[in-house]
C-alpha atoms as a PDB file:
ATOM      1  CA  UNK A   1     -91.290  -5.201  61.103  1.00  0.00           C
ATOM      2  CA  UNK A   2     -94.404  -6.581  59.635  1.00  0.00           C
ATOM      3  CA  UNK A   3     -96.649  -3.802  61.005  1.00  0.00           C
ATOM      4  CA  UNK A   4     -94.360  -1.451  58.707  1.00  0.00           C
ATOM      5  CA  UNK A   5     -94.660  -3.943  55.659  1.00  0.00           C
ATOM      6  CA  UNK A   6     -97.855  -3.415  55.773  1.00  0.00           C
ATOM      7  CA  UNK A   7     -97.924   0.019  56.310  1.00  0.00           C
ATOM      8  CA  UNK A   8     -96.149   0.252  53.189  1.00  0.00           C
ATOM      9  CA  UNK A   9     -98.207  -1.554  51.147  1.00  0.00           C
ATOM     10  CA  UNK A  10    -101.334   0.316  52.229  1.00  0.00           C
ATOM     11  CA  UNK A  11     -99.558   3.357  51.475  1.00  0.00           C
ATOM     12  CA  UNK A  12     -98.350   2.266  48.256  1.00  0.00           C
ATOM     13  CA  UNK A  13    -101.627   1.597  47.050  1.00  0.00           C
ATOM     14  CA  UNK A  14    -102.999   4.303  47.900  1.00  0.00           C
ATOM     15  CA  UNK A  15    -100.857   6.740  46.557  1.00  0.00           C
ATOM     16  CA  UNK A  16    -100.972   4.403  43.501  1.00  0.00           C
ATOM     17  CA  UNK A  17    -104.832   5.219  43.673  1.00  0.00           C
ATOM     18  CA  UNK A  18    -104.550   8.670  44.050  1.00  0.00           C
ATOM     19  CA  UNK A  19    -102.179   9.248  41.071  1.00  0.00           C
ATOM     20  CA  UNK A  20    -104.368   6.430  38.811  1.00  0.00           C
ATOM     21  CA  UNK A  21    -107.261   8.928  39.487  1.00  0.00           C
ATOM     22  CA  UNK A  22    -105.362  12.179  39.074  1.00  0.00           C
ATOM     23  CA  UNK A  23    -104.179  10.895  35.929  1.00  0.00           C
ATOM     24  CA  UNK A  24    -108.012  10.069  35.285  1.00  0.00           C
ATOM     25  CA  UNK A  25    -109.376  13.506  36.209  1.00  0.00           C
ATOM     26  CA  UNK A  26    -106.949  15.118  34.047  1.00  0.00           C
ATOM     27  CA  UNK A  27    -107.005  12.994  30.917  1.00  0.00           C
ATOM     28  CA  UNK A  28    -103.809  11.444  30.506  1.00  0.00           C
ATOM     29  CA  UNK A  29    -102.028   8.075  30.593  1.00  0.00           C
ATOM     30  CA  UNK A  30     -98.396   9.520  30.911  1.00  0.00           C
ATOM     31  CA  UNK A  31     -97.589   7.639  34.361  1.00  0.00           C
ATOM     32  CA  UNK A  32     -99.308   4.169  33.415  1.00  0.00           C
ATOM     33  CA  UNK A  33     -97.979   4.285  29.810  1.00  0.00           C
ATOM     34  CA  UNK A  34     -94.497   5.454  31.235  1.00  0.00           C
ATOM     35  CA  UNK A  35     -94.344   2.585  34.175  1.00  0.00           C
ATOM     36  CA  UNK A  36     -95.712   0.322  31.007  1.00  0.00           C
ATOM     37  CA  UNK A  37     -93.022   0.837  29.490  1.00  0.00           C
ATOM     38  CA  UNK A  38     -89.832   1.114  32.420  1.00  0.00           C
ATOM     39  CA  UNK A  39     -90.993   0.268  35.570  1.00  0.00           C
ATOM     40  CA  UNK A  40     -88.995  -3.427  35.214  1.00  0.00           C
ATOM     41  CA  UNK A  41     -85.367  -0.980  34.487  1.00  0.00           C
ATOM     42  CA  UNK A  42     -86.180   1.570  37.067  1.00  0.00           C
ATOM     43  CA  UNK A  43     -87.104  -1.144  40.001  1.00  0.00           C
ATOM     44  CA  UNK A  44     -83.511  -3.076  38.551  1.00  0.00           C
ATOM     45  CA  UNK A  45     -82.032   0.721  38.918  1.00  0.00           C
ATOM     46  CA  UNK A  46     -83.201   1.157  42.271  1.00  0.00           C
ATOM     47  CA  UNK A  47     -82.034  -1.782  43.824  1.00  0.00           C
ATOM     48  CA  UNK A  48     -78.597  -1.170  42.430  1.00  0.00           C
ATOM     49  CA  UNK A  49     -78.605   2.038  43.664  1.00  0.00           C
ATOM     50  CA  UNK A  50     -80.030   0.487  47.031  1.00  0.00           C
ATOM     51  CA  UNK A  51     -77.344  -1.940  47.242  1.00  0.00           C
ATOM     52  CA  UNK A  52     -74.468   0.755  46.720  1.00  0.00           C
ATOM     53  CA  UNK A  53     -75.828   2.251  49.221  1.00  0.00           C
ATOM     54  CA  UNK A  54     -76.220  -0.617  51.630  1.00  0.00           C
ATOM     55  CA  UNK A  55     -72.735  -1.275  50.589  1.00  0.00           C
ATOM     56  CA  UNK A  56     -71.474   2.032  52.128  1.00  0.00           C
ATOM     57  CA  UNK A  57     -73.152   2.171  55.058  1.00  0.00           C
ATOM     58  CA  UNK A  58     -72.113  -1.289  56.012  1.00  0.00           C
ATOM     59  CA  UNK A  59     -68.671  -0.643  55.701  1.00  0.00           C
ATOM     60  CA  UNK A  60     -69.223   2.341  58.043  1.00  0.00           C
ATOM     61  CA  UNK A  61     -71.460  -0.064  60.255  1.00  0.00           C
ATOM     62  CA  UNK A  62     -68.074  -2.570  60.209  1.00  0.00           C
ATOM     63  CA  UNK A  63     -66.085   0.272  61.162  1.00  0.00           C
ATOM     64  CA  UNK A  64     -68.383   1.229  64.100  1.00  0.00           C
ATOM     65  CA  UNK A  65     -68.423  -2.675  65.388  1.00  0.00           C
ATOM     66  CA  UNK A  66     -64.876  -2.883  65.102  1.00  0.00           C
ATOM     67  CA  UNK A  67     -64.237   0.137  67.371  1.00  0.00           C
ATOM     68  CA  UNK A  68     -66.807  -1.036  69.844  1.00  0.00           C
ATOM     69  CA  UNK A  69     -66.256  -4.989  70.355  1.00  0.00           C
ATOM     70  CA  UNK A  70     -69.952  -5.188  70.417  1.00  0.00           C
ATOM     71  CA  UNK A  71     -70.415  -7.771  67.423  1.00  0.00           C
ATOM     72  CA  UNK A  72     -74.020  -8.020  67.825  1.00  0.00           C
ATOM     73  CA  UNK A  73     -75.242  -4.048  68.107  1.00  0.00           C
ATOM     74  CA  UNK A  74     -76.262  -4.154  64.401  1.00  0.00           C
ATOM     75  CA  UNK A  75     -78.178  -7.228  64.260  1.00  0.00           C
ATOM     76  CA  UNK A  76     -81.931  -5.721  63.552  1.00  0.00           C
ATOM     77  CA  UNK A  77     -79.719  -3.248  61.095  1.00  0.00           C
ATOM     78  CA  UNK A  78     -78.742  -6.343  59.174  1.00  0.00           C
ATOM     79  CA  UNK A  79     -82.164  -7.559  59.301  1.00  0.00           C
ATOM     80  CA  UNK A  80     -83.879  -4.680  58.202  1.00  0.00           C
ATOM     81  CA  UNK A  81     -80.654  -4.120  54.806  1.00  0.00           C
ATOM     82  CA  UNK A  82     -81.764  -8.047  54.214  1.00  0.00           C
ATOM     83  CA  UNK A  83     -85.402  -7.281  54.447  1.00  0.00           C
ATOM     84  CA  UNK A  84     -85.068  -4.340  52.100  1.00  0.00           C
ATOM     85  CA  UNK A  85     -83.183  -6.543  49.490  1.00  0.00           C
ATOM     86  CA  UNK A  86     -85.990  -9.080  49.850  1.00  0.00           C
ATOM     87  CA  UNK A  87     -88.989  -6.547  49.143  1.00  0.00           C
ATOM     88  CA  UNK A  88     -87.432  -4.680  46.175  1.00  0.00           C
ATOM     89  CA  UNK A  89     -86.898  -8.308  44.453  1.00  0.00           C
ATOM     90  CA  UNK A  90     -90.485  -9.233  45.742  1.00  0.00           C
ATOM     91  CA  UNK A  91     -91.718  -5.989  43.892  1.00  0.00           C
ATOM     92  CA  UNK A  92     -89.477  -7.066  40.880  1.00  0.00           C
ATOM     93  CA  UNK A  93     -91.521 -10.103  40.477  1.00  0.00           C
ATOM     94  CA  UNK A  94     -94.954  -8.787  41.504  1.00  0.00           C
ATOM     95  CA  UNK A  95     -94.340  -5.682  38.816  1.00  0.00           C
ATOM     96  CA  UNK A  96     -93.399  -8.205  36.088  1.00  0.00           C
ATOM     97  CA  UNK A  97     -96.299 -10.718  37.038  1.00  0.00           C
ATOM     98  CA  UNK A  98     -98.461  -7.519  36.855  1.00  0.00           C
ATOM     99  CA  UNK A  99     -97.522  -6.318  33.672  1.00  0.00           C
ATOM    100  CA  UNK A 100     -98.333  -9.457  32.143  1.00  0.00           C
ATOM    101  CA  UNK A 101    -101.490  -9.420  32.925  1.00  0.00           C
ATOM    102  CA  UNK A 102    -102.067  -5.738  31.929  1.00  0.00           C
ATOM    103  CA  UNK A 103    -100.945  -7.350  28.315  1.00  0.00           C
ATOM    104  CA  UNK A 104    -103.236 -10.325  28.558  1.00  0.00           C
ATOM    105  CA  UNK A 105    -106.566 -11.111  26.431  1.00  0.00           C
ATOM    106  CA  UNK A 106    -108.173 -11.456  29.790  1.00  0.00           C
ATOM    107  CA  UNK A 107    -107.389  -7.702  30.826  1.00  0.00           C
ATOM    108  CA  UNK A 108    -108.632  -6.151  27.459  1.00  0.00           C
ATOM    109  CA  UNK A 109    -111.545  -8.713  27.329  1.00  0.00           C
ATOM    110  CA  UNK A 110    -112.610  -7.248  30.890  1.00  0.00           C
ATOM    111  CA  UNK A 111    -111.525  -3.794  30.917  1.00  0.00           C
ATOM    112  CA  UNK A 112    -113.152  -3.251  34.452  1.00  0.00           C
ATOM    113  CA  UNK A 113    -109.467  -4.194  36.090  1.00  0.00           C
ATOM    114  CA  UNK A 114    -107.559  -2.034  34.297  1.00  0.00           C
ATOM    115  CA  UNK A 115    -107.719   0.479  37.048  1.00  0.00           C
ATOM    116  CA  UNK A 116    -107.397  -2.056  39.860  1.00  0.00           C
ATOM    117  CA  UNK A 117    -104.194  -3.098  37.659  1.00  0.00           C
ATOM    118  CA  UNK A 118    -103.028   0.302  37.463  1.00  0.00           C
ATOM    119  CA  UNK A 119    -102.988   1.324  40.683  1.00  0.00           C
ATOM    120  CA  UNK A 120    -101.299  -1.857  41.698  1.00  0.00           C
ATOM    121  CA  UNK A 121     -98.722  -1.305  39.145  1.00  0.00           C
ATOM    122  CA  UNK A 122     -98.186   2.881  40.413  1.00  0.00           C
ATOM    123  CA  UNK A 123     -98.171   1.042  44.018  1.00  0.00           C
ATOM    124  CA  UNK A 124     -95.134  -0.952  42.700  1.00  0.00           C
ATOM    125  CA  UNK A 125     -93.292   1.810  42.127  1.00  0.00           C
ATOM    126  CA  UNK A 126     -94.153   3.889  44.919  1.00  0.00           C
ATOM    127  CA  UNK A 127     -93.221   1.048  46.981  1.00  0.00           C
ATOM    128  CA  UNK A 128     -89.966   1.335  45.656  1.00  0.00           C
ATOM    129  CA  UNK A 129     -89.249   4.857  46.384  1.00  0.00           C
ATOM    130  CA  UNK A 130     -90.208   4.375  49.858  1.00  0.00           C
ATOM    131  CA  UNK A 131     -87.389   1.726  50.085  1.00  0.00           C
ATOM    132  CA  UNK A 132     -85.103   4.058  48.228  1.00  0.00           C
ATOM    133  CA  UNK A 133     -86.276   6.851  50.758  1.00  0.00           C
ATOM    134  CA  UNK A 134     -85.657   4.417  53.409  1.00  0.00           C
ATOM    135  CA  UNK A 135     -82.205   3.631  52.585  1.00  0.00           C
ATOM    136  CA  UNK A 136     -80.623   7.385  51.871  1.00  0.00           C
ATOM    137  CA  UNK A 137     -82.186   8.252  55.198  1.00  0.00           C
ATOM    138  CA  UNK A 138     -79.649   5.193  56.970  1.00  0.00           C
ATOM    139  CA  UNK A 139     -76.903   6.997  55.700  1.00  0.00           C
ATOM    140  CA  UNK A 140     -77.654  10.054  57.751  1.00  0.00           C
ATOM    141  CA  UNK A 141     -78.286   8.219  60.266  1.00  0.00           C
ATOM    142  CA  UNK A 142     -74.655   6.495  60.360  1.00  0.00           C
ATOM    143  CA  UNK A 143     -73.372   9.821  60.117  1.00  0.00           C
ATOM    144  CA  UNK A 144     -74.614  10.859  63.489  1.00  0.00           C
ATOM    145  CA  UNK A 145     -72.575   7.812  64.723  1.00  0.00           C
END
């Protein structure tokens, strides 16, 4: 469980890194000035959408423990939906903490960590869709129960 936190992360940023310096080599600003501007609504989006769909495969999940008897057989399931709630309101936070400081005197003072800042705030986001990803895939997954 922690080994694939950190996975995550690792991965996050560096996608995040790759994309900050794609965006570099080619000139623009589109994904920064875009996540400037909605990452806080798409992360909120996302775990809505996350929890609808946690909502539907737990009822199937209730259904399956009902037919077996076997109460605990979806414990580390239950974990892992908890775990996934947990991160995307982490990320919530961290994203909002982030952004703040992309705003700050500090930041345009020392313009050095604008990149670091950058990528951490792409990571955010990427993050995300790897929980999103994540999720839809545990609905196929019930359906093979």
């Amino acid at each position: 469980m922690k080994n694939n936190i950190i996975f995550n992360i690792l991965l996050s940023i560096g996608a995040g890194y790759l994309l900050t310096e794609l965006q570099s080599f080619l000139g623009t600003t589109y994904l920064t000035s875009f996540l400037k501007q909605n990452l806080i609504t798409l992360l909120v989006a996302l775990i809505a959408i996350n929890s609808a769909t946690l909502s539907i495969v737990l009822t199937k999940v209730r259904e399956l423990l009902d037919k077996s008897g076997q109460q605990g057989a979806f414990n580390s399931t239950k974990k892992q939906m908890i775990l996934s709630v947990n991160e995307q309101v982490i990320l919530i936070v961290v994203a909002m903490l982030l952004l703040i400081v992309q705003d700050s005197d500090f930041i345009k003072s020392h313009v050095e960590y604008v990149t670091f800042l950058n990528v951490l705030i792409i990571g955010c986001f990427v993050y995300a869709l790897r929980i999103l990803h994540d999720t839809a895939k545990s609905v196929f997954v019930i359906l093979d129960y």
